[in-house]
N, C-alpha and C. Protein backbone atom coordinates (compact mmCIF):
# COMPACT_ATOMS: atom_id res chain seq x y z
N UNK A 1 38.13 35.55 -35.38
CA UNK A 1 36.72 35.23 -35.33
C UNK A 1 36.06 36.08 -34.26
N UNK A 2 35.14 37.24 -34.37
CA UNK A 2 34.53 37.52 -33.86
C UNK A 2 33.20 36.62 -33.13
N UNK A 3 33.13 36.85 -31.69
CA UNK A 3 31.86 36.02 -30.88
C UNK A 3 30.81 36.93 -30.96
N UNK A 4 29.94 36.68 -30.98
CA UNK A 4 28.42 37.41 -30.64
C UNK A 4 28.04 38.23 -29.46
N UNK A 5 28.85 37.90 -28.64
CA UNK A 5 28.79 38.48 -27.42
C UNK A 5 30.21 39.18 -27.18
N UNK A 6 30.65 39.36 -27.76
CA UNK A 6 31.93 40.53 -27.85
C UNK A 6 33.10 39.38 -27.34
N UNK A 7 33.60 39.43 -26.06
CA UNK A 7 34.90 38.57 -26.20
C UNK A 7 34.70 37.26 -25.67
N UNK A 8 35.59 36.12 -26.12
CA UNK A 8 35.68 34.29 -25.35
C UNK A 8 35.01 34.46 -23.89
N UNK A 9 35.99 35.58 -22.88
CA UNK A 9 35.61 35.38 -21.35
C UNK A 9 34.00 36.06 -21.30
N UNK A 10 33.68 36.67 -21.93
CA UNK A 10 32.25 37.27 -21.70
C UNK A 10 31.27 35.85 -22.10
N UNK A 11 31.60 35.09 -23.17
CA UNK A 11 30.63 34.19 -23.89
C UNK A 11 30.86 32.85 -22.68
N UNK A 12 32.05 32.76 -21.94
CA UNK A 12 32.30 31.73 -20.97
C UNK A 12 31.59 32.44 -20.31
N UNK A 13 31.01 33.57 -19.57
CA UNK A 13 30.31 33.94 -18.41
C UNK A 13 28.66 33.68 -18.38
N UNK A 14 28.67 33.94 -19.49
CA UNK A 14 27.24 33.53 -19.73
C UNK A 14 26.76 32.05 -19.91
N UNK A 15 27.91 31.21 -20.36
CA UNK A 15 27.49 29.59 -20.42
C UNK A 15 27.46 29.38 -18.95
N UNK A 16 28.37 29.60 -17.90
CA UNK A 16 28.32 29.43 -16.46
C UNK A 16 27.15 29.41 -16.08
N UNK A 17 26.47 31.32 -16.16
CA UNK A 17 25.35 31.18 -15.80
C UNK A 17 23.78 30.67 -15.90
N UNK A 18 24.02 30.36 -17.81
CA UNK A 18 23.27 28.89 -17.82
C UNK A 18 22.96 28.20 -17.06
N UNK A 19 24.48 27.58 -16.79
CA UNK A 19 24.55 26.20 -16.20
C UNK A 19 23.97 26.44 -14.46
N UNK A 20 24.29 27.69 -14.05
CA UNK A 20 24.02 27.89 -12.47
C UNK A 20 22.62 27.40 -12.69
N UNK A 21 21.36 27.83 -13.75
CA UNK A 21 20.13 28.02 -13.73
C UNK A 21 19.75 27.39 -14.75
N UNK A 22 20.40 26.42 -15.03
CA UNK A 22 19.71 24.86 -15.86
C UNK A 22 20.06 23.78 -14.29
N UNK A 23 21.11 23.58 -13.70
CA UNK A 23 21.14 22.14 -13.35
C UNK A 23 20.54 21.67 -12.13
N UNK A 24 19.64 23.07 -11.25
CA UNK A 24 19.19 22.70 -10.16
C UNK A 24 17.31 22.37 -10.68
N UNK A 25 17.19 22.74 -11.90
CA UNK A 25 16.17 22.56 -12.70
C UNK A 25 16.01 20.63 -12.89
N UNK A 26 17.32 20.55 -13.69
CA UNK A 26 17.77 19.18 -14.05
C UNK A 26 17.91 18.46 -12.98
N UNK A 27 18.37 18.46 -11.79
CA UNK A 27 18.74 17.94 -10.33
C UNK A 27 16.99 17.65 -9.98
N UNK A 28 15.74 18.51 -9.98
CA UNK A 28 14.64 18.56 -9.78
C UNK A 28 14.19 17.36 -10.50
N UNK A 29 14.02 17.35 -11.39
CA UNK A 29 13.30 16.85 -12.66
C UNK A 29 13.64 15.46 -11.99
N UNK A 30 15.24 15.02 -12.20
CA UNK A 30 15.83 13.41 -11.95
C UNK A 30 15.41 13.29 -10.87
N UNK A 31 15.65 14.33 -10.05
CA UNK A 31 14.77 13.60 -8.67
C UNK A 31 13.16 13.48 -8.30
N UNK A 32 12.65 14.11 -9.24
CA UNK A 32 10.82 14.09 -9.38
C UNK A 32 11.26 12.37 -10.16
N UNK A 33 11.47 12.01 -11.27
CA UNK A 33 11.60 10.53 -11.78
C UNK A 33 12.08 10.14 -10.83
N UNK A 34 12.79 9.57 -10.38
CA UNK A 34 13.50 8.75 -9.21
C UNK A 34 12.40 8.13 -8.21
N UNK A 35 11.71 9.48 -7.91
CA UNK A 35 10.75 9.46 -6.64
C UNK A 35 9.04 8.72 -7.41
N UNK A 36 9.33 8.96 -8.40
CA UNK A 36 8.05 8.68 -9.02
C UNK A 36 8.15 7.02 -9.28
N UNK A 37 10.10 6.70 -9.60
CA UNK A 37 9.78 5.47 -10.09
C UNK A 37 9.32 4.43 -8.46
N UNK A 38 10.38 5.11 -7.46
CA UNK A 38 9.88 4.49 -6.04
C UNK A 38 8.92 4.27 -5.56
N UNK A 39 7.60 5.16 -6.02
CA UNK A 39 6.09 4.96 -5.42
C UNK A 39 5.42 3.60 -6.17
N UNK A 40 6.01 3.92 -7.98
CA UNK A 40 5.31 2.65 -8.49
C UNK A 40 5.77 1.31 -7.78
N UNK A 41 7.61 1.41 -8.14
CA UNK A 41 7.48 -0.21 -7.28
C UNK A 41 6.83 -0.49 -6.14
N UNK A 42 6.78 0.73 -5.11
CA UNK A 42 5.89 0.18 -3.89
C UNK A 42 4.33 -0.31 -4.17
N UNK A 43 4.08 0.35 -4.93
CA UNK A 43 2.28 0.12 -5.01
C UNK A 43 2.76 -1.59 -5.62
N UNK A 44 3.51 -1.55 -6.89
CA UNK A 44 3.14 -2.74 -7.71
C UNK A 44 3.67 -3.70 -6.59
N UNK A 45 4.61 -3.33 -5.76
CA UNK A 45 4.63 -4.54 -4.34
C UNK A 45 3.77 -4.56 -3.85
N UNK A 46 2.94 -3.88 -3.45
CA UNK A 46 1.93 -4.12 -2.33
C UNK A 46 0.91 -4.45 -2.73
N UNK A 47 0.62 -4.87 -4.43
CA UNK A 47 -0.63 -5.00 -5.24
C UNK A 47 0.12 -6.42 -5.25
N UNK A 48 1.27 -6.83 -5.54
CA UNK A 48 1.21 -8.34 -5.84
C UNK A 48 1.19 -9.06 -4.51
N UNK A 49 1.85 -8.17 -2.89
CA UNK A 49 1.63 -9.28 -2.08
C UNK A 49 -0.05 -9.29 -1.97
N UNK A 50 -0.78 -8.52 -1.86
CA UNK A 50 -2.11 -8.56 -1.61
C UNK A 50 -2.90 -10.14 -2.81
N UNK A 51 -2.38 -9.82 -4.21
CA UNK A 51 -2.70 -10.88 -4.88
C UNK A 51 -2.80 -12.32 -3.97
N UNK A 52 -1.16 -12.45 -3.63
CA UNK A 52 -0.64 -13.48 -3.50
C UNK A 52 -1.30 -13.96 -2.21
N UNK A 53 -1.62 -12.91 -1.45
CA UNK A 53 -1.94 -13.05 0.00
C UNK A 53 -3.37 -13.70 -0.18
N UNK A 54 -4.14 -12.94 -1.42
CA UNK A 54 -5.78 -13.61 -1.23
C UNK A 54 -5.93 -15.11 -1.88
N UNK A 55 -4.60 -15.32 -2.89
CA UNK A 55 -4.55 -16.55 -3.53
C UNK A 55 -4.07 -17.73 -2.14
N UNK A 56 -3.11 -17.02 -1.12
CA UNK A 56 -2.68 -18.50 -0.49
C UNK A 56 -3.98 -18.15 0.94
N UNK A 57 -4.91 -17.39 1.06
CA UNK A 57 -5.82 -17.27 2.22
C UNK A 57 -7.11 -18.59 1.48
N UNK A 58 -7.26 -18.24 0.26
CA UNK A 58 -8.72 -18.68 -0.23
C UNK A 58 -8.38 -20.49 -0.48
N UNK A 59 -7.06 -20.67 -0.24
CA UNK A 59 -6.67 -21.81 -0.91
C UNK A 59 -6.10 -22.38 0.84
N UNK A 60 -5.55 -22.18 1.24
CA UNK A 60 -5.10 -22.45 2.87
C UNK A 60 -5.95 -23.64 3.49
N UNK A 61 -5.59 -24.55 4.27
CA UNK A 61 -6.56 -24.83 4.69
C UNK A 61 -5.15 -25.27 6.25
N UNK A 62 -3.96 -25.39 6.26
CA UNK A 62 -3.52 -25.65 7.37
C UNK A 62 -2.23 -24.34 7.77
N UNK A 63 -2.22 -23.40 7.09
CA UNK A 63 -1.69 -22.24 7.45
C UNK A 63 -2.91 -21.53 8.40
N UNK A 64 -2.13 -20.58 9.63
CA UNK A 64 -2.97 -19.58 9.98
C UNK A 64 -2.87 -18.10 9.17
N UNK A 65 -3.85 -17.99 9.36
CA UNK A 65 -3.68 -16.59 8.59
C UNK A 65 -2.55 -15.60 9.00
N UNK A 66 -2.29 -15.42 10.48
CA UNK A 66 -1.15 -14.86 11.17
C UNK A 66 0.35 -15.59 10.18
N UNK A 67 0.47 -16.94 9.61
CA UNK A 67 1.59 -17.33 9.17
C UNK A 67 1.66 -16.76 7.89
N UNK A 68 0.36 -16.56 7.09
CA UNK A 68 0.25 -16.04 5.65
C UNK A 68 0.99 -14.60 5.80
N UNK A 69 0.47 -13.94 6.41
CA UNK A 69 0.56 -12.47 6.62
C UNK A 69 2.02 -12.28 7.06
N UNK A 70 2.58 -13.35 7.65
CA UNK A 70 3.78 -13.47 8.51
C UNK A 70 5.00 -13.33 6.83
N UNK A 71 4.53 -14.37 6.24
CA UNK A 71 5.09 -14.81 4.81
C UNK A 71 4.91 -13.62 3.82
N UNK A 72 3.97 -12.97 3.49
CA UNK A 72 3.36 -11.67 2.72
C UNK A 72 4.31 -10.90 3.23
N UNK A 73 4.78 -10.28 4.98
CA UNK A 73 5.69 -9.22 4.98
C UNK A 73 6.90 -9.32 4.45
N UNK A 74 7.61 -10.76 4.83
CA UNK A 74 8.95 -10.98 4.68
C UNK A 74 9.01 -10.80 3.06
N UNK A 75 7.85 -10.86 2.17
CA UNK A 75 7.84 -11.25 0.73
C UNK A 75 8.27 -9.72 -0.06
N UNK A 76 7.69 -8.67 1.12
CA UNK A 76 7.46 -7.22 0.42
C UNK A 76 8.81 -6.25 0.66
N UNK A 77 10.03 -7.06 0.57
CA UNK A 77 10.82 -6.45 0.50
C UNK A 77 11.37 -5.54 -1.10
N UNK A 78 11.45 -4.46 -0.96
CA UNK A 78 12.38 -3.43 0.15
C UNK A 78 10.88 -2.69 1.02
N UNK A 79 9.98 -2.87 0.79
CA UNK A 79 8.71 -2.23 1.66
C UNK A 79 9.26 -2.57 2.99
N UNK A 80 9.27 -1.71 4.44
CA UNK A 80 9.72 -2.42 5.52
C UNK A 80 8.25 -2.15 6.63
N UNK A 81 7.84 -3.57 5.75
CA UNK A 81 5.72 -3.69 6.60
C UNK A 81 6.04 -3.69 7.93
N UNK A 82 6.79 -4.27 8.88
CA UNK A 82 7.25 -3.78 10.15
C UNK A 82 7.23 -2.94 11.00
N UNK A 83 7.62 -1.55 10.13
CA UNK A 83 7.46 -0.43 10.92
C UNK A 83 6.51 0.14 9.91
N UNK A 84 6.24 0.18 8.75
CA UNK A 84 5.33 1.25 8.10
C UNK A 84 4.30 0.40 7.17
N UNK A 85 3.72 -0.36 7.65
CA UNK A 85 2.85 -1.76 7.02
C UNK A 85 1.44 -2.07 8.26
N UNK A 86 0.36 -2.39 7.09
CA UNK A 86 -0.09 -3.34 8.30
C UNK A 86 -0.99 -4.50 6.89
N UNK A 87 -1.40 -5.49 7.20
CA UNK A 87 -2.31 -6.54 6.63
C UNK A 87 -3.56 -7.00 7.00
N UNK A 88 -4.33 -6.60 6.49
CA UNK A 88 -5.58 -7.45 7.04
C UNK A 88 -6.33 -8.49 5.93
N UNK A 89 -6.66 -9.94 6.65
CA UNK A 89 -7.37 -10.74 5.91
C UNK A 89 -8.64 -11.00 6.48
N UNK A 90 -10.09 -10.45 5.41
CA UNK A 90 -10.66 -10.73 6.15
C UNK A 90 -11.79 -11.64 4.96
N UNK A 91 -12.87 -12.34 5.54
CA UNK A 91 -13.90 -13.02 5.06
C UNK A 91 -15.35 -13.19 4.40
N UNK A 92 -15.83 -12.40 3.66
CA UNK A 92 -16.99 -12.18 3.76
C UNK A 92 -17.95 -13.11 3.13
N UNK A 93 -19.02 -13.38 3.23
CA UNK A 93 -20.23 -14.43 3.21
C UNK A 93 -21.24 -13.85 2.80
N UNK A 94 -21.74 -14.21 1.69
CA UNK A 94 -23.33 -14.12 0.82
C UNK A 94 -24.00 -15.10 1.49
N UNK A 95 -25.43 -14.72 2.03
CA UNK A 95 -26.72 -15.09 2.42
C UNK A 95 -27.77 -14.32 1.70
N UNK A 96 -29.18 -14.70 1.93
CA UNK A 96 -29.98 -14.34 1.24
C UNK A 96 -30.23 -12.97 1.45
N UNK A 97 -29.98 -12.08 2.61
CA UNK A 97 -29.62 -10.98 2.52
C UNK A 97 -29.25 -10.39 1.13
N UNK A 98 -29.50 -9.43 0.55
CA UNK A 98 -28.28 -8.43 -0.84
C UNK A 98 -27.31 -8.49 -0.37
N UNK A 99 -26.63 -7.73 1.26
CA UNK A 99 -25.42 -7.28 1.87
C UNK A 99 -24.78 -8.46 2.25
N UNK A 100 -23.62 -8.97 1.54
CA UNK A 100 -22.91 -9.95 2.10
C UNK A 100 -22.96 -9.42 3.88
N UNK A 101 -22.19 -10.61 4.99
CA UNK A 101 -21.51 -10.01 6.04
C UNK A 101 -20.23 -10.59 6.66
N UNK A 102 -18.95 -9.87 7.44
CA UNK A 102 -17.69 -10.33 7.65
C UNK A 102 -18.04 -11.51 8.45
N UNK A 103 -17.72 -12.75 8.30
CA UNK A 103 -17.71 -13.34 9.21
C UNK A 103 -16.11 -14.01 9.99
N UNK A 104 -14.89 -13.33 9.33
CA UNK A 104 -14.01 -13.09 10.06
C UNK A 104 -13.05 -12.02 9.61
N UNK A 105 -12.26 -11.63 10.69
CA UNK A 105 -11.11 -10.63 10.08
C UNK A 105 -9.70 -10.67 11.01
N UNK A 106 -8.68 -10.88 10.56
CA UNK A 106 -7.31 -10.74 10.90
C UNK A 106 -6.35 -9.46 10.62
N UNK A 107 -5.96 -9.31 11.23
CA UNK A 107 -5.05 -8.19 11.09
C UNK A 107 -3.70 -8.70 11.64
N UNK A 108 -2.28 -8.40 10.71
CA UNK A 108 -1.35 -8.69 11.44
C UNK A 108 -0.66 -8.72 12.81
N UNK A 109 -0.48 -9.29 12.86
CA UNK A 109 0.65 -8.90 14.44
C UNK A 109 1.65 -8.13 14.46
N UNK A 110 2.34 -8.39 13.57
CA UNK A 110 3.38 -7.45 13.36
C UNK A 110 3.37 -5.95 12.26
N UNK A 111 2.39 -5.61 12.44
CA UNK A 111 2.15 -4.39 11.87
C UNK A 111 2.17 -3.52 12.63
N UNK A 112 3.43 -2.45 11.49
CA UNK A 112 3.65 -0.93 12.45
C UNK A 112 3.08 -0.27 12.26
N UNK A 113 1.87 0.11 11.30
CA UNK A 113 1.45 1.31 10.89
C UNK A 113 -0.37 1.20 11.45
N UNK A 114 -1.13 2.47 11.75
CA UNK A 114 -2.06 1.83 13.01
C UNK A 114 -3.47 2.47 12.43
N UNK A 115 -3.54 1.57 10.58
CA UNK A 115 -4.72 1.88 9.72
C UNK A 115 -5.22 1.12 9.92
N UNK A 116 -7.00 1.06 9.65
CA UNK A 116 -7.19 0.79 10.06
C UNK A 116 -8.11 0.19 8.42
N UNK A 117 -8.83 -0.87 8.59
CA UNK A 117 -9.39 -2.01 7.20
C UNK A 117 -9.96 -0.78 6.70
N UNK A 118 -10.08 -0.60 5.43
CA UNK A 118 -11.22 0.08 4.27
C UNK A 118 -12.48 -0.92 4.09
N UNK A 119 -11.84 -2.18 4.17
CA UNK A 119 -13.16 -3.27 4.16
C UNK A 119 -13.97 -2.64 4.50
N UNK A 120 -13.91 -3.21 6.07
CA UNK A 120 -14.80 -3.14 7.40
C UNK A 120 -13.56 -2.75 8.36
N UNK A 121 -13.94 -1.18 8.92
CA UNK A 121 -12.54 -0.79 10.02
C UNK A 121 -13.70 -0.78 10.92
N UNK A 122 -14.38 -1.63 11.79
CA UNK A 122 -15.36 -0.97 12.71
C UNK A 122 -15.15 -2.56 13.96
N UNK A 123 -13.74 -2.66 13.93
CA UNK A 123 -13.69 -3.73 14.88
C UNK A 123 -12.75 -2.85 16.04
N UNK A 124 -13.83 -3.42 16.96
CA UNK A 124 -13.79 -2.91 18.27
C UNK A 124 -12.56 -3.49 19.36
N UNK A 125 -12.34 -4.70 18.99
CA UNK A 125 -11.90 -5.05 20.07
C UNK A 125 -10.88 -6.87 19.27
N UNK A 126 -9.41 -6.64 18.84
CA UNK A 126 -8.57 -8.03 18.86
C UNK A 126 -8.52 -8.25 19.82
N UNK A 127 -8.62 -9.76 19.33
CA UNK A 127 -7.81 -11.08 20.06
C UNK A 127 -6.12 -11.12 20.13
N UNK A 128 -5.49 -11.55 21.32
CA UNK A 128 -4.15 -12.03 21.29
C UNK A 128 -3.58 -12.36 19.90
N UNK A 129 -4.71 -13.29 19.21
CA UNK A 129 -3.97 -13.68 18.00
C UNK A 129 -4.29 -13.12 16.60
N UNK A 130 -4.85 -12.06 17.06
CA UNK A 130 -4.81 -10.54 15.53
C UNK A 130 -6.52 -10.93 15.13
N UNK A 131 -6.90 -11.58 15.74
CA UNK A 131 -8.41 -12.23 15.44
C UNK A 131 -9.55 -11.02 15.60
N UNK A 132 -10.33 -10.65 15.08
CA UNK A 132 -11.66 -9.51 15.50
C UNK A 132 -12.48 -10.31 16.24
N UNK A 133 -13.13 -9.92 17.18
CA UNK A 133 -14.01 -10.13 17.53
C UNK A 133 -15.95 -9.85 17.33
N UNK A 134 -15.92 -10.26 16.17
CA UNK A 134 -16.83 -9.88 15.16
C UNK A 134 -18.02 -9.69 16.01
N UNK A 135 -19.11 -9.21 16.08
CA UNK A 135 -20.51 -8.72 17.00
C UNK A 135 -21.55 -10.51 16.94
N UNK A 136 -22.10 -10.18 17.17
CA UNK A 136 -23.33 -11.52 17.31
C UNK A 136 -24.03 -11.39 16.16
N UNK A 137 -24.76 -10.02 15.83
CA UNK A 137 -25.22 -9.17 14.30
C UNK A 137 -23.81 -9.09 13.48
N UNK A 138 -24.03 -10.27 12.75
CA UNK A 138 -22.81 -9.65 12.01
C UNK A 138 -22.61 -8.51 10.80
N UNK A 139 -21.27 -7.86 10.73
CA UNK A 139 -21.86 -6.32 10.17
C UNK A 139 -21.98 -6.61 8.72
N UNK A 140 -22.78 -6.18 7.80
CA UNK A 140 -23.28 -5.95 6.41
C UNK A 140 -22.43 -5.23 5.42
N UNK A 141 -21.75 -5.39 4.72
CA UNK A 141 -21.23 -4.55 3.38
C UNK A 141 -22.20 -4.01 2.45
N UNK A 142 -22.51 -2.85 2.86
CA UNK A 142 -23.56 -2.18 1.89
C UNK A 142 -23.28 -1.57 0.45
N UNK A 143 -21.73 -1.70 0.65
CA UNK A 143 -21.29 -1.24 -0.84
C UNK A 143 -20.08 -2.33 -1.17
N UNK A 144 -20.34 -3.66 -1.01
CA UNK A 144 -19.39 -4.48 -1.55
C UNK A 144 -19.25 -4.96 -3.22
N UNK A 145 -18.14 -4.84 -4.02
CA UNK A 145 -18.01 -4.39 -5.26
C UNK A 145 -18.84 -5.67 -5.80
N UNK A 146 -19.49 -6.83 -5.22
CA UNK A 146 -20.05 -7.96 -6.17
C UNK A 146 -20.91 -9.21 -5.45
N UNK A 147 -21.84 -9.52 -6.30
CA UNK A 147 -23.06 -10.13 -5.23
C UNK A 147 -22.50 -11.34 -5.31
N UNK A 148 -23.01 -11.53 -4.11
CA UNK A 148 -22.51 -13.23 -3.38
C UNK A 148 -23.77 -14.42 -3.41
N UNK A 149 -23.31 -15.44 -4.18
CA UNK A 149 -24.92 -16.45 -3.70
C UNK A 149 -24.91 -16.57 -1.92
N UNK A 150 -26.07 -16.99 -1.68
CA UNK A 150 -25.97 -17.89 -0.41
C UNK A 150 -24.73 -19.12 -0.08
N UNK A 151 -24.13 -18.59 0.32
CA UNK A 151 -23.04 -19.60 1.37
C UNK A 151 -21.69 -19.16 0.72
N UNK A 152 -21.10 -18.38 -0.44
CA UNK A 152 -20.52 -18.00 -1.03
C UNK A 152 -19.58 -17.55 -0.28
N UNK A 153 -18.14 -17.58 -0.49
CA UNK A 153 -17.10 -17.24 0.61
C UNK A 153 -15.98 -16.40 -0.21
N UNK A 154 -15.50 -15.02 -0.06
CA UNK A 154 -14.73 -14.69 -0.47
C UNK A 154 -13.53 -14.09 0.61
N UNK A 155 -12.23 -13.96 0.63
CA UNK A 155 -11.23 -13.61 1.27
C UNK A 155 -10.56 -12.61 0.43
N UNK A 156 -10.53 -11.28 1.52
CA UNK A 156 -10.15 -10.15 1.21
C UNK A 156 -8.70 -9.98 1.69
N UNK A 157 -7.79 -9.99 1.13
CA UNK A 157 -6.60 -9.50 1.38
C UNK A 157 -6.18 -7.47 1.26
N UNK A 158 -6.15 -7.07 2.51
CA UNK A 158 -5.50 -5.47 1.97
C UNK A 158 -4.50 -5.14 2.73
N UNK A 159 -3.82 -4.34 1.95
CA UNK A 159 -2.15 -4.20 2.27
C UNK A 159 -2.17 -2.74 2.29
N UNK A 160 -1.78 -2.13 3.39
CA UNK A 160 -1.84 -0.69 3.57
C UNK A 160 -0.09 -0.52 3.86
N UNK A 161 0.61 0.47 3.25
CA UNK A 161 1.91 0.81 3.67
C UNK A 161 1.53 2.32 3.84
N UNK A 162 2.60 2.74 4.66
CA UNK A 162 2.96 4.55 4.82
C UNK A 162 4.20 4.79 4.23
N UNK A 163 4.15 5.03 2.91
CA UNK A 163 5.38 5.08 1.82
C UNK A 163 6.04 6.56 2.27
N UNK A 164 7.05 6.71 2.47
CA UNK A 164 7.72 8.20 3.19
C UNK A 164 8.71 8.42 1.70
N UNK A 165 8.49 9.20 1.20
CA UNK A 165 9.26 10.13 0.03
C UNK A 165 10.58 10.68 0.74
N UNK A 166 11.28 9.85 -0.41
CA UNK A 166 12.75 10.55 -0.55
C UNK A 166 13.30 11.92 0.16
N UNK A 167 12.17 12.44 -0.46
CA UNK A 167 12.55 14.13 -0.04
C UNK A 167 11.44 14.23 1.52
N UNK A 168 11.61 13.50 2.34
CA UNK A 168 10.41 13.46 3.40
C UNK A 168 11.86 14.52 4.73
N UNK A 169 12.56 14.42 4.39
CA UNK A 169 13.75 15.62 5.00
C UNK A 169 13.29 17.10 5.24
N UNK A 170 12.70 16.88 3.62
CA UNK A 170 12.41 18.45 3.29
C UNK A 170 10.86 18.96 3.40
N UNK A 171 9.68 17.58 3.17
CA UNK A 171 8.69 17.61 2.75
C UNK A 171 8.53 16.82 3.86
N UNK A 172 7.78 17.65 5.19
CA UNK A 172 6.74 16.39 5.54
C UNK A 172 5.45 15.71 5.92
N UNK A 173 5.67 14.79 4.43
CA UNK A 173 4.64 14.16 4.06
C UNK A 173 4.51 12.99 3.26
N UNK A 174 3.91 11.88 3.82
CA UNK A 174 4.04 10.91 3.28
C UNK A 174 2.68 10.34 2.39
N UNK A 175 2.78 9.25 1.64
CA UNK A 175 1.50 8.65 0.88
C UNK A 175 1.26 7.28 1.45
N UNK A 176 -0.48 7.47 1.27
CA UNK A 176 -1.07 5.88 1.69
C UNK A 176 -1.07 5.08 0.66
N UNK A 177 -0.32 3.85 0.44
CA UNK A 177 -0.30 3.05 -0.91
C UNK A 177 -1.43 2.02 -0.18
N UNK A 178 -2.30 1.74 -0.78
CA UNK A 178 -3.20 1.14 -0.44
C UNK A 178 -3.53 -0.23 -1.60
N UNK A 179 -3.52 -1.38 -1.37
CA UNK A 179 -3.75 -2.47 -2.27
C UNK A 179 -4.90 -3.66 -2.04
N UNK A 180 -5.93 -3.71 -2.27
CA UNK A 180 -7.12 -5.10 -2.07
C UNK A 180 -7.30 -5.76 -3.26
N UNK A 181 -7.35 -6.91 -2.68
CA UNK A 181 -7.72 -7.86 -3.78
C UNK A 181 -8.71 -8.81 -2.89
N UNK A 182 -9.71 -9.37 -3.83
CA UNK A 182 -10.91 -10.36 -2.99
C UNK A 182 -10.90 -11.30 -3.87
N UNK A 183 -11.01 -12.78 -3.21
CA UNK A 183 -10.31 -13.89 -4.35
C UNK A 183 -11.39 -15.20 -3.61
């Protein structure tokens, strides 16, 4: 039987070199999926503790918010909110104003990562117990996604992680997984 490529060891040299310049292709690819499937579970973690976080804030009435948030980290495992996490719950209130305004905000205690609210990041100055110290004017949401009647109370849960990629060895650079929910 004649080969196409003249002899067996010539037609073995060329499958080799295939293979040299298919499998670091293939090695790429599985590790682009791999890495891709890791970002979703993080987001879809950090989208359900945020859920869960605005469902047990709006419903709470003898938890502190520091214990919710306390419960939300331990919940977001394999996420490690500890060192690359932070939580903030905060409050906002419809008056006859259009612009709702915060009338409280928490931020974890035990948060490692040092973002700062998308809400409202314009707090100057915590309390010991992760508490803002909100102004006397309280501040206005000029672009809050939905109008509030007068006295109307909604609780914002957002969950910020610093998700570090697999390949963060080689690449460095990490993504903001960012999750709110208002309940």
């Amino acid at each position: 039987m004649k080969h196409v490529f003249g002899s067996p060891a010539k037609a073995r040299g060329l499958a080799a070199v295939e293979m040299v310049l298919v499998i670091p292709l293939l090695l790429l690819l599985g590790l682009g999926v791999i890495e891709l499937s890791h970002v979703i579970l993080a987001k879809n973690i950090s989208t359900a503790v945020a859920r869960e976080g605005a469902n047990l804030a709006s419903r709470s009435f003898s938890d502190s918010d520091q214990d919710i948030m306390d419960a939300l980290a331990l919940s977001a495992d394999p996420l490690d909110m500890p060192q690359d996490g932070v939580i903030y719950i905060s409050v906002v209130v419809g008056d006859d104003d259009p612009y709702p305004y915060i009338s409280e905000q928490h931020r974890w205690l035990g948060h490692g990562y040092g973002s700062s609210s998308r809400m409202w990041g314009n707090c100057t100055r915590w309390n010991a117990d992760g508490a803002c110290e909100i102004p006397s004017t309280k501040p206005r949401l000029t672009s809050f996604p939905m109008a509030l009647e007068p006295g109307e109370t909604v609780h914002i849960v957002e969950v910020i992680y610093d998700y570090s990629f697999l390949t963060s060895y080689v690449f460095d650079q990490n993504h903001v997984i960012y999750s709110r929910v208002l309940m």
